[in-house]
PDB file of N, CA and C in Angstrom:
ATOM      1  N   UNK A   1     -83.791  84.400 156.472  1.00  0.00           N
ATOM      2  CA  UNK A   1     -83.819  85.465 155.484  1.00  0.00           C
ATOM      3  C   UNK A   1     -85.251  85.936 155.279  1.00  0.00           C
ATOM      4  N   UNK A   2     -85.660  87.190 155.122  1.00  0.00           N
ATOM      5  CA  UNK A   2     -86.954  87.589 154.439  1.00  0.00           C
ATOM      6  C   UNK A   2     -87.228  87.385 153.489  1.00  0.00           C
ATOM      7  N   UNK A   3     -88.318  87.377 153.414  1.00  0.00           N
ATOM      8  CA  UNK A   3     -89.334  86.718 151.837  1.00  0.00           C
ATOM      9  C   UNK A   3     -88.770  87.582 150.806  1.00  0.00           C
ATOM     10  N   UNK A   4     -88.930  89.100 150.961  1.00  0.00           N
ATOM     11  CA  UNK A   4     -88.636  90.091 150.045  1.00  0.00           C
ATOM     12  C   UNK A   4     -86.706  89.833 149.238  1.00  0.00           C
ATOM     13  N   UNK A   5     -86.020  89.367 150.295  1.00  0.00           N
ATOM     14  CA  UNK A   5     -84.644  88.889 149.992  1.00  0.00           C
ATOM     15  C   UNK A   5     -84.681  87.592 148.675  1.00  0.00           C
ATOM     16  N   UNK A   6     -85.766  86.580 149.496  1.00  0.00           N
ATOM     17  CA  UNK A   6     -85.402  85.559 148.485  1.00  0.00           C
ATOM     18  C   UNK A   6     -86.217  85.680 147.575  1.00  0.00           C
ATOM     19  N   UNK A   7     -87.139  86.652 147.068  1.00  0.00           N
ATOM     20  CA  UNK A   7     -87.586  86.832 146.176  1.00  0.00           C
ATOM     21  C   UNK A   7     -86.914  87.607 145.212  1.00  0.00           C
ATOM     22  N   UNK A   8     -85.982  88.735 145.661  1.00  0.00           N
ATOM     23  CA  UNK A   8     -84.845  89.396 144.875  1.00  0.00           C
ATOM     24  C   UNK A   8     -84.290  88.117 144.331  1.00  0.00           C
ATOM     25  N   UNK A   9     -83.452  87.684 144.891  1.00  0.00           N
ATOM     26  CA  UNK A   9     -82.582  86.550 144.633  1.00  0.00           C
ATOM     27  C   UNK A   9     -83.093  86.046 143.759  1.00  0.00           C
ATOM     28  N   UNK A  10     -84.436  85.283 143.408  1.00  0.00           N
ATOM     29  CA  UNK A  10     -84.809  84.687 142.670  1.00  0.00           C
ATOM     30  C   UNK A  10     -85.252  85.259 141.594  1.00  0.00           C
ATOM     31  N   UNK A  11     -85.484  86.374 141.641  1.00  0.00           N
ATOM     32  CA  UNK A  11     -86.083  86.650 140.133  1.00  0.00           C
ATOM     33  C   UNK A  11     -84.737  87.200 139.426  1.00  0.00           C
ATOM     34  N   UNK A  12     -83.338  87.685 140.076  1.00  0.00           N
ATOM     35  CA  UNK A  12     -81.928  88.158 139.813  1.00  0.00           C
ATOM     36  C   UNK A  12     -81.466  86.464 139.150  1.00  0.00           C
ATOM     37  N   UNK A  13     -81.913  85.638 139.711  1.00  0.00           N
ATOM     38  CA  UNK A  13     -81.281  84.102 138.925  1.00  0.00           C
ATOM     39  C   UNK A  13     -82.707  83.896 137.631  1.00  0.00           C
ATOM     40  N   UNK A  14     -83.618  83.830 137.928  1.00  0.00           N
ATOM     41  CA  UNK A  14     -84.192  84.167 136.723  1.00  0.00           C
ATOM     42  C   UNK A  14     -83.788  84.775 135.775  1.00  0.00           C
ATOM     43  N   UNK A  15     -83.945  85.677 135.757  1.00  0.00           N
ATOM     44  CA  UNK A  15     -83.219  86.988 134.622  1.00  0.00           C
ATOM     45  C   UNK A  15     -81.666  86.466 134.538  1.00  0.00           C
ATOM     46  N   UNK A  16     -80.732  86.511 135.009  1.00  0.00           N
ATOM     47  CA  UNK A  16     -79.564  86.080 134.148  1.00  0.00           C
ATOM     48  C   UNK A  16     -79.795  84.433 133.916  1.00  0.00           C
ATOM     49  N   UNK A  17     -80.574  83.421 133.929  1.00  0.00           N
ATOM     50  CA  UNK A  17     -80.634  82.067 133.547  1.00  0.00           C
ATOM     51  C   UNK A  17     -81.245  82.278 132.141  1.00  0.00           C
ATOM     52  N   UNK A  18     -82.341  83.391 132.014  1.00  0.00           N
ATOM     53  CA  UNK A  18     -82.496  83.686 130.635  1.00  0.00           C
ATOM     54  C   UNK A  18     -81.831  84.771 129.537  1.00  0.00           C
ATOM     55  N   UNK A  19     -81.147  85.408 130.152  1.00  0.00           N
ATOM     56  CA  UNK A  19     -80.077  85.969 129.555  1.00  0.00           C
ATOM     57  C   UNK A  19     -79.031  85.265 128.899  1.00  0.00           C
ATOM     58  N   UNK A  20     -79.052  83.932 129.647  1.00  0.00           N
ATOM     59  CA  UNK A  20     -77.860  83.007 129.227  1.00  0.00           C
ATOM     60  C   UNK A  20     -78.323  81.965 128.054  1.00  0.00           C
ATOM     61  N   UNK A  21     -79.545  81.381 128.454  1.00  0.00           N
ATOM     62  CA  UNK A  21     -80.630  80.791 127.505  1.00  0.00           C
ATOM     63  C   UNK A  21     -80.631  81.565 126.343  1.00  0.00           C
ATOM     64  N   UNK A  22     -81.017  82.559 126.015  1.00  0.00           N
ATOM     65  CA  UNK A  22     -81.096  83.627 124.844  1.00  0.00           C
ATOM     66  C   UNK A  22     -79.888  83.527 124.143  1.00  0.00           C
ATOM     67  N   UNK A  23     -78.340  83.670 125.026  1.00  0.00           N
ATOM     68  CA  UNK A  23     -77.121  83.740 124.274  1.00  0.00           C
ATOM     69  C   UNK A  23     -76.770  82.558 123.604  1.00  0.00           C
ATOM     70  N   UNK A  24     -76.794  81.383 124.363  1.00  0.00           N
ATOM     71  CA  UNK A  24     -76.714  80.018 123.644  1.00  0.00           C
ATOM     72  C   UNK A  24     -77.509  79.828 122.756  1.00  0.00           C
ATOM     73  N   UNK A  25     -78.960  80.419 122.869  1.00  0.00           N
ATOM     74  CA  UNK A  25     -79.872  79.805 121.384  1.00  0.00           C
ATOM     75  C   UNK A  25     -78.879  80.389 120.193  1.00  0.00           C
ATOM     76  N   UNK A  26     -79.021  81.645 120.472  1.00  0.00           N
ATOM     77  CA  UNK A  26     -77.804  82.893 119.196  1.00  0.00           C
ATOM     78  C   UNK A  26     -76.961  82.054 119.053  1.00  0.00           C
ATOM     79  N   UNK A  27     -76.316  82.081 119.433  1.00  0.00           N
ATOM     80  CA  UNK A  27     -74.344  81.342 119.589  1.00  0.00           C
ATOM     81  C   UNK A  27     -75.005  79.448 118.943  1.00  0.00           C
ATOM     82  N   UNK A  28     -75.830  79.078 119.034  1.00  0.00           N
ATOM     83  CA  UNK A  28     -76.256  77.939 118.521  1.00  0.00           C
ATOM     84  C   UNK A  28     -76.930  78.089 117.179  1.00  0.00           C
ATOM     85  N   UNK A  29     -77.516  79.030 116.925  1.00  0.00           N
ATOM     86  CA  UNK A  29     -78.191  79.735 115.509  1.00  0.00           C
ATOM     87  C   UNK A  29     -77.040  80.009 114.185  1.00  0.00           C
ATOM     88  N   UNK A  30     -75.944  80.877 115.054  1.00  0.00           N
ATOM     89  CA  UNK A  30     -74.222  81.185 114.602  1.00  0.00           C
ATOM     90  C   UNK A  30     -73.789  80.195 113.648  1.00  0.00           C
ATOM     91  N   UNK A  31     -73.928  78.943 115.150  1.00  0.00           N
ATOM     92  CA  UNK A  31     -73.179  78.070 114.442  1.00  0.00           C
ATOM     93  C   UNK A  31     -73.709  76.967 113.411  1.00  0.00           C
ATOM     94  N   UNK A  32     -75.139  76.851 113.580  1.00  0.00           N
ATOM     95  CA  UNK A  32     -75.597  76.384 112.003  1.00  0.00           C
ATOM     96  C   UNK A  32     -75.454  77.386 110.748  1.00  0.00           C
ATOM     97  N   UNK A  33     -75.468  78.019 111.354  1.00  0.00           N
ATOM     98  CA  UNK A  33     -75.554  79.127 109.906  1.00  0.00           C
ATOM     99  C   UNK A  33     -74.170  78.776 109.408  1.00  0.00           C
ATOM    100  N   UNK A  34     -72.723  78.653 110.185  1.00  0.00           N
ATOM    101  CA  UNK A  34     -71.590  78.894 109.805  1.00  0.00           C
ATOM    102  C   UNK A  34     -71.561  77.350 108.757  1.00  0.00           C
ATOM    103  N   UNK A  35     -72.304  76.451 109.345  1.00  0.00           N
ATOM    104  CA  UNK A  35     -71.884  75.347 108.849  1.00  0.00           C
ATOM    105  C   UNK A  35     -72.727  75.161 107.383  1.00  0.00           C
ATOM    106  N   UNK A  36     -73.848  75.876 107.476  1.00  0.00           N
ATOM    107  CA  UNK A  36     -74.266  75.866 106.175  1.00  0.00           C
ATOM    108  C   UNK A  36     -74.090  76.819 105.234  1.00  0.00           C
ATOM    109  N   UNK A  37     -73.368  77.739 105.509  1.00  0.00           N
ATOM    110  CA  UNK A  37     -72.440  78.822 104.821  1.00  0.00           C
ATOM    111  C   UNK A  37     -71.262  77.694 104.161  1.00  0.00           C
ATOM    112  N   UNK A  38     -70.462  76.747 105.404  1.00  0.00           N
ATOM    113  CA  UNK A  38     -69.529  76.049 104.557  1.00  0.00           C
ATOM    114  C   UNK A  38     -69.283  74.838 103.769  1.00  0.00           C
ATOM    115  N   UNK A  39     -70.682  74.620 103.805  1.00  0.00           N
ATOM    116  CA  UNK A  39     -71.178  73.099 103.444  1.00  0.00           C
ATOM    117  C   UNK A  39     -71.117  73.750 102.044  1.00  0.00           C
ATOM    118  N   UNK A  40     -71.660  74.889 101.185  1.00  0.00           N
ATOM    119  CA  UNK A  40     -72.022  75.715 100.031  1.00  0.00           C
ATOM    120  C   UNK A  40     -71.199  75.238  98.951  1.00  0.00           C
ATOM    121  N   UNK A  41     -71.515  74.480  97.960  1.00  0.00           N
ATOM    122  CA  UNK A  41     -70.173  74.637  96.945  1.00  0.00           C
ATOM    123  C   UNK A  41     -70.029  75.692  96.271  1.00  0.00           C
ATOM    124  N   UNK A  42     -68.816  75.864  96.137  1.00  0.00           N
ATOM    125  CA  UNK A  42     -68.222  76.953  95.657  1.00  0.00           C
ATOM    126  C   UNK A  42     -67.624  78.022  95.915  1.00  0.00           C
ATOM    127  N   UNK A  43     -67.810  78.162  97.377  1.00  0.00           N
ATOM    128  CA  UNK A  43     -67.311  78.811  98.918  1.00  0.00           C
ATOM    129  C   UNK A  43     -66.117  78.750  98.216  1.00  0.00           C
ATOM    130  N   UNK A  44     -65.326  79.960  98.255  1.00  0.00           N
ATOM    131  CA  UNK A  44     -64.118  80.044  98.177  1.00  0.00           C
ATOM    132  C   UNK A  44     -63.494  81.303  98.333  1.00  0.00           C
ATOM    133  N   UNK A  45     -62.597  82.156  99.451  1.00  0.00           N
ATOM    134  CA  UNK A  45     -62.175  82.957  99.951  1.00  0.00           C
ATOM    135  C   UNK A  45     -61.082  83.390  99.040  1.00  0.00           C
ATOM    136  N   UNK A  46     -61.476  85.046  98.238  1.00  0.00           N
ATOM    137  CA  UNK A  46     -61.112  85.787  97.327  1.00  0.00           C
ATOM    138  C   UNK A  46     -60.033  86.611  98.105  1.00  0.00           C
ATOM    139  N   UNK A  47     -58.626  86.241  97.129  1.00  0.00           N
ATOM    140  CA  UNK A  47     -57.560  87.122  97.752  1.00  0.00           C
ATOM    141  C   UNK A  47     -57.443  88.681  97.619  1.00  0.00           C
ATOM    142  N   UNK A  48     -57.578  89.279  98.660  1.00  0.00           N
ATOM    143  CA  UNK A  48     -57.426  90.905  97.968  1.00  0.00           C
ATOM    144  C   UNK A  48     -55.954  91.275  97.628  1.00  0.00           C
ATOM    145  N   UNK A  49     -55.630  91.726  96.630  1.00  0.00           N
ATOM    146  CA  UNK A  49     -54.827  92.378  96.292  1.00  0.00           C
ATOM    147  C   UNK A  49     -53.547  93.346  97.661  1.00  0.00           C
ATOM    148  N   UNK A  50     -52.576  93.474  97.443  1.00  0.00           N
ATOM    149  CA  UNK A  50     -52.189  94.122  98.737  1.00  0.00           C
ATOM    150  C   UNK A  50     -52.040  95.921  97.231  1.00  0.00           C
ATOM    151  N   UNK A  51     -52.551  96.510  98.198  1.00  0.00           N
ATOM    152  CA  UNK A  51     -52.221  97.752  97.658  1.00  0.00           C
ATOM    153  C   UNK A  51     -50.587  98.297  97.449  1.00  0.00           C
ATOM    154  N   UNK A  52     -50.673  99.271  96.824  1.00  0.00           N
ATOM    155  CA  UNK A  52     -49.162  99.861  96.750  1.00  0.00           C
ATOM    156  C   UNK A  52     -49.115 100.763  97.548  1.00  0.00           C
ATOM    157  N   UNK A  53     -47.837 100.820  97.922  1.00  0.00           N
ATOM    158  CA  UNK A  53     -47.528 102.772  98.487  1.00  0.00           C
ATOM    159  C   UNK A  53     -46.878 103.780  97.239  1.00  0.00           C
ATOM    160  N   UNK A  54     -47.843 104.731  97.125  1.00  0.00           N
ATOM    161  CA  UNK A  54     -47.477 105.469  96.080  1.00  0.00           C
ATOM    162  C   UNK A  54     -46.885 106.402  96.791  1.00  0.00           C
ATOM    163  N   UNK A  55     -46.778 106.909  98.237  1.00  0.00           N
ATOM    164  CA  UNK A  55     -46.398 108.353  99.054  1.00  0.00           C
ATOM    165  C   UNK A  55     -45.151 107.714 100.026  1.00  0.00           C
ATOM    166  N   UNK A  56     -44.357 108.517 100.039  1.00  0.00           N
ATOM    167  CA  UNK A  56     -42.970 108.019 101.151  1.00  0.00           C
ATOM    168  C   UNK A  56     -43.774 108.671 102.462  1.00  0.00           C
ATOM    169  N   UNK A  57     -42.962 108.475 103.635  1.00  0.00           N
ATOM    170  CA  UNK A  57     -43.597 109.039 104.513  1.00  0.00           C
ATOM    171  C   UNK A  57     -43.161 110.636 104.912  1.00  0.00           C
ATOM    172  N   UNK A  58     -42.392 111.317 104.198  1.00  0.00           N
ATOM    173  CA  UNK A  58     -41.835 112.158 103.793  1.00  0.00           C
ATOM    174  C   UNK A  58     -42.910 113.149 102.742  1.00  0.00           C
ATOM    175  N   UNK A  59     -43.080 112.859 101.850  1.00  0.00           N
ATOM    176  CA  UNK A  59     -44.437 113.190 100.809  1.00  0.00           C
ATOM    177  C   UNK A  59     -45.683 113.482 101.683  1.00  0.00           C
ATOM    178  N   UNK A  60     -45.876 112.156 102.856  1.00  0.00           N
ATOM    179  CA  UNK A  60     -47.351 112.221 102.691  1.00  0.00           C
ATOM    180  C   UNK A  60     -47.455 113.502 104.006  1.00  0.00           C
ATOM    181  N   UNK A  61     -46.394 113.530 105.494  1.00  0.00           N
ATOM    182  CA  UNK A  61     -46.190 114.781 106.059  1.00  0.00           C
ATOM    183  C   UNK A  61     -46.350 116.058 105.169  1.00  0.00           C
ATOM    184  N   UNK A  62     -45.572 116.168 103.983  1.00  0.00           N
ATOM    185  CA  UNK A  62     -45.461 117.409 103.265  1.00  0.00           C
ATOM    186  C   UNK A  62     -46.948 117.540 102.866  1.00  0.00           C
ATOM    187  N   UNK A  63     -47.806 116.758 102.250  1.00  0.00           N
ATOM    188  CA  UNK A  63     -48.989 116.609 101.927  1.00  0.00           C
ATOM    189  C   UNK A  63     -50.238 117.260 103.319  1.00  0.00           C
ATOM    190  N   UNK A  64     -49.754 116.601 104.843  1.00  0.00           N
ATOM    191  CA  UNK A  64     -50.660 117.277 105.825  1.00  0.00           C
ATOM    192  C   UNK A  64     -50.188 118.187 106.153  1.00  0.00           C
ATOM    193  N   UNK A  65     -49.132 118.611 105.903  1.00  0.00           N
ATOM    194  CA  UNK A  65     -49.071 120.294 106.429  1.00  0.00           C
ATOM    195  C   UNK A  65     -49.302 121.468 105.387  1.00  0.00           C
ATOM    196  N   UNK A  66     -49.596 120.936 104.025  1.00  0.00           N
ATOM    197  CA  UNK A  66     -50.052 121.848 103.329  1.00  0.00           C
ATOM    198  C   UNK A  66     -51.523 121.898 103.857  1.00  0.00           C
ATOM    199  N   UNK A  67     -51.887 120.440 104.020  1.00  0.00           N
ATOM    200  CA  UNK A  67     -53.310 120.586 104.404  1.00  0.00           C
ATOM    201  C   UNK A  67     -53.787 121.758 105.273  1.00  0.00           C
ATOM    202  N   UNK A  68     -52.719 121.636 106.272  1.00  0.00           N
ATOM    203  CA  UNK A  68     -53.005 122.471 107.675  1.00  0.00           C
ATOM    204  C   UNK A  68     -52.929 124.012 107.551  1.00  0.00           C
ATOM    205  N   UNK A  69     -51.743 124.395 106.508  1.00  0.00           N
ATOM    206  CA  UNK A  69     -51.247 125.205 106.078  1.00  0.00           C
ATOM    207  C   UNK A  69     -52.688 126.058 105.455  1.00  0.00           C
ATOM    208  N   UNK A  70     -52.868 125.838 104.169  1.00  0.00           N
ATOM    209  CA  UNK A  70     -54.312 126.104 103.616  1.00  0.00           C
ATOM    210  C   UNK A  70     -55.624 126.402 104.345  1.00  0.00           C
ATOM    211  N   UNK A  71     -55.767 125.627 105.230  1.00  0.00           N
ATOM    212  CA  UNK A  71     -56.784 125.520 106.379  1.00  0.00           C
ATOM    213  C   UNK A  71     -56.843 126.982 107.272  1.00  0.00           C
ATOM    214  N   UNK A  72     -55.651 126.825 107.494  1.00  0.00           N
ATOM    215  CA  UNK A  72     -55.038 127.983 108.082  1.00  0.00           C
ATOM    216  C   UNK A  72     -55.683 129.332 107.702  1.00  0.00           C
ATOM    217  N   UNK A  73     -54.842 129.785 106.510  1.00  0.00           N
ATOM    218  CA  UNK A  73     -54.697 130.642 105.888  1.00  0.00           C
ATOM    219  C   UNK A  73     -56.274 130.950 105.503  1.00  0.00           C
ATOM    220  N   UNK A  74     -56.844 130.266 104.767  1.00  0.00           N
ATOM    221  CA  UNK A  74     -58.099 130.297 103.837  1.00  0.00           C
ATOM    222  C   UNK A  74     -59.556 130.516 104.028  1.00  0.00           C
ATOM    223  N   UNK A  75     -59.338 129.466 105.197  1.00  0.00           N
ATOM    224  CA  UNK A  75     -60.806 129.023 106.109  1.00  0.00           C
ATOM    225  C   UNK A  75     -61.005 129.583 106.995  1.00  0.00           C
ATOM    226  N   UNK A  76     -62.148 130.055 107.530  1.00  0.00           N
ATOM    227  CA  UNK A  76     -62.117 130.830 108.332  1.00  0.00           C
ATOM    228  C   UNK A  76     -61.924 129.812 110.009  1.00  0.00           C
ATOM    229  N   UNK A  77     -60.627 130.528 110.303  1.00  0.00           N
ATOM    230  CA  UNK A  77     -60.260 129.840 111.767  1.00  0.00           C
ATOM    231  C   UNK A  77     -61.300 130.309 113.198  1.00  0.00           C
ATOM    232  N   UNK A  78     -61.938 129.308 113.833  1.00  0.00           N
ATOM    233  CA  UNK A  78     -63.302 129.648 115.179  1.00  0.00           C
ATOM    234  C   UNK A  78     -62.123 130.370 116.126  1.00  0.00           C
ATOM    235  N   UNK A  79     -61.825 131.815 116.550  1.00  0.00           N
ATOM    236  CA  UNK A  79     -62.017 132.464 117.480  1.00  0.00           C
ATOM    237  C   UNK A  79     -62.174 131.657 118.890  1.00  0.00           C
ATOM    238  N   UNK A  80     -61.250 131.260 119.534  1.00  0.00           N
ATOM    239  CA  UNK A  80     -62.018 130.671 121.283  1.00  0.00           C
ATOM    240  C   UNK A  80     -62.277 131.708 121.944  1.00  0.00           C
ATOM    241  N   UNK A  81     -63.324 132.235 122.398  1.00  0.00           N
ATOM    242  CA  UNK A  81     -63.884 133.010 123.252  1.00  0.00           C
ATOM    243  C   UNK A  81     -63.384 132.681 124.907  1.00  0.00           C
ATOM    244  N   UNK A  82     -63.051 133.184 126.159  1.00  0.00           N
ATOM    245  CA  UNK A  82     -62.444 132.902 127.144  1.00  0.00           C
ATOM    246  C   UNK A  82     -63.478 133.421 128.057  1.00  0.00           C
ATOM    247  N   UNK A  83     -63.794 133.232 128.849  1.00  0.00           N
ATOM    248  CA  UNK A  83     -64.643 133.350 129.975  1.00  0.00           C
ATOM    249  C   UNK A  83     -64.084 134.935 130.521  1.00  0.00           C
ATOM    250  N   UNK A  84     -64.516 135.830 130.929  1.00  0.00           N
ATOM    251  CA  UNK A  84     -64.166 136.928 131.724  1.00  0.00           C
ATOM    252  C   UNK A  84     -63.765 136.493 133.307  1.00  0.00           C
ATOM    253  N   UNK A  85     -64.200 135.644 133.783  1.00  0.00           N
ATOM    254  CA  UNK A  85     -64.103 135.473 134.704  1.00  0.00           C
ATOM    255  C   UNK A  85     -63.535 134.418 135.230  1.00  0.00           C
ATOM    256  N   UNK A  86     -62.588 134.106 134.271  1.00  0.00           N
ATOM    257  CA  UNK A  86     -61.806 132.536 134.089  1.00  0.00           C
ATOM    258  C   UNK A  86     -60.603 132.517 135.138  1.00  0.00           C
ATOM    259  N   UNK A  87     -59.823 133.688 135.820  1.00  0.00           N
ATOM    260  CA  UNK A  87     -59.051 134.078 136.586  1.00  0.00           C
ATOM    261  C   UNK A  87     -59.408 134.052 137.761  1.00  0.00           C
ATOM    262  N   UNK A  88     -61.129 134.588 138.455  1.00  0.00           N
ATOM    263  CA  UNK A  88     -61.383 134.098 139.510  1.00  0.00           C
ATOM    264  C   UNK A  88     -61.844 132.753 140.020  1.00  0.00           C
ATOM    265  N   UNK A  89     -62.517 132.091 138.620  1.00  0.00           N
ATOM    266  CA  UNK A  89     -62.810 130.758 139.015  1.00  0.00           C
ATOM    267  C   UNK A  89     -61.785 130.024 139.505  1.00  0.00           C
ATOM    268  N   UNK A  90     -60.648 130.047 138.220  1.00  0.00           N
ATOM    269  CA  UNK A  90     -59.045 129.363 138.796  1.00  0.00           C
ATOM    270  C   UNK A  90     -58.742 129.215 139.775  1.00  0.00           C
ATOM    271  N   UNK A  91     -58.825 130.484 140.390  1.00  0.00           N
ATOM    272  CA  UNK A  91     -58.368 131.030 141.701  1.00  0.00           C
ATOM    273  C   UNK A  91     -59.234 130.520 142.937  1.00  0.00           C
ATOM    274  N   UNK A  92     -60.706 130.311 142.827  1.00  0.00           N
ATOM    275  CA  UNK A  92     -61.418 129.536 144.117  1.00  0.00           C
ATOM    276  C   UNK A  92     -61.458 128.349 143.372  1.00  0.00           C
ATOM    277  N   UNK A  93     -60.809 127.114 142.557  1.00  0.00           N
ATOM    278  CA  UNK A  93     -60.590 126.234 143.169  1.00  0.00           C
ATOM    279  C   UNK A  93     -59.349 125.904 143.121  1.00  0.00           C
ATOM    280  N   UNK A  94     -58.231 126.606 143.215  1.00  0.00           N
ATOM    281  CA  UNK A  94     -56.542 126.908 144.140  1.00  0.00           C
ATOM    282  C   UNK A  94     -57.293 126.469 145.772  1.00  0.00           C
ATOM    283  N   UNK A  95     -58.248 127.421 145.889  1.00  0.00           N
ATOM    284  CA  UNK A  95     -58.308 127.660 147.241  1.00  0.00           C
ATOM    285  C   UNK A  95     -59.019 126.278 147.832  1.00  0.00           C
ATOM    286  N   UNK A  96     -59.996 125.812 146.941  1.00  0.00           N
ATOM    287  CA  UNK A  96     -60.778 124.887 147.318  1.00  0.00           C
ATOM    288  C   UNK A  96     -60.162 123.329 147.295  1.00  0.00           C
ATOM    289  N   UNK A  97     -59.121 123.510 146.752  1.00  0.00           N
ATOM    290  CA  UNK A  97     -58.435 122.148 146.955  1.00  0.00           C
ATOM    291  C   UNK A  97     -57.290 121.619 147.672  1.00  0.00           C
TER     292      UNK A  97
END
């Protein structure tokens, strides 16, 4: 093999041997932290509430199409502008494919 080869090689195992080094220190940092997060007295995981449904799913449709509705009507709707020349482009790549 050429020098220039095993020198790729080697500095490509370098670089991911410390890529990997770096992740384990983290992932080892993680996990003291987790343990002294649970060592904590008084640690104790707060139940949330489950919310209600105040809207059927009936309501809440009627609710987005007024949305859309309004939007519509009110706001000013963007115009799509079309290329003039959108018919010949179409048309050479019909041909081109």
């Amino acid at each position: 093999m050429s020098s220039e080869l095993i020198q790729g090689l080697y500095l490509s195992l370098l670089g991911i041997s410390g890529v990997f080094i770096v992740l384990s220190c983290l992932a080892g940092f993680m996990w003291l932290m987790g343990l002294i997060q649970s060592r904590r007295e008084g640690y104790e995981l707060e139940e949330v509430p489950k919310r209600e449904v105040k809207f059927t799913e009936k309501e809440l449709l009627a609710i987005a199409a007024a949305i859309q509705y309004y939007h519509t009507l009110y706001e000013d709707v963007v115009d799509v502008s079309v290329s003039e020349r959108w018919k010949e482009f179409a048309r050479s790549l019909q041909v081109n494919v």
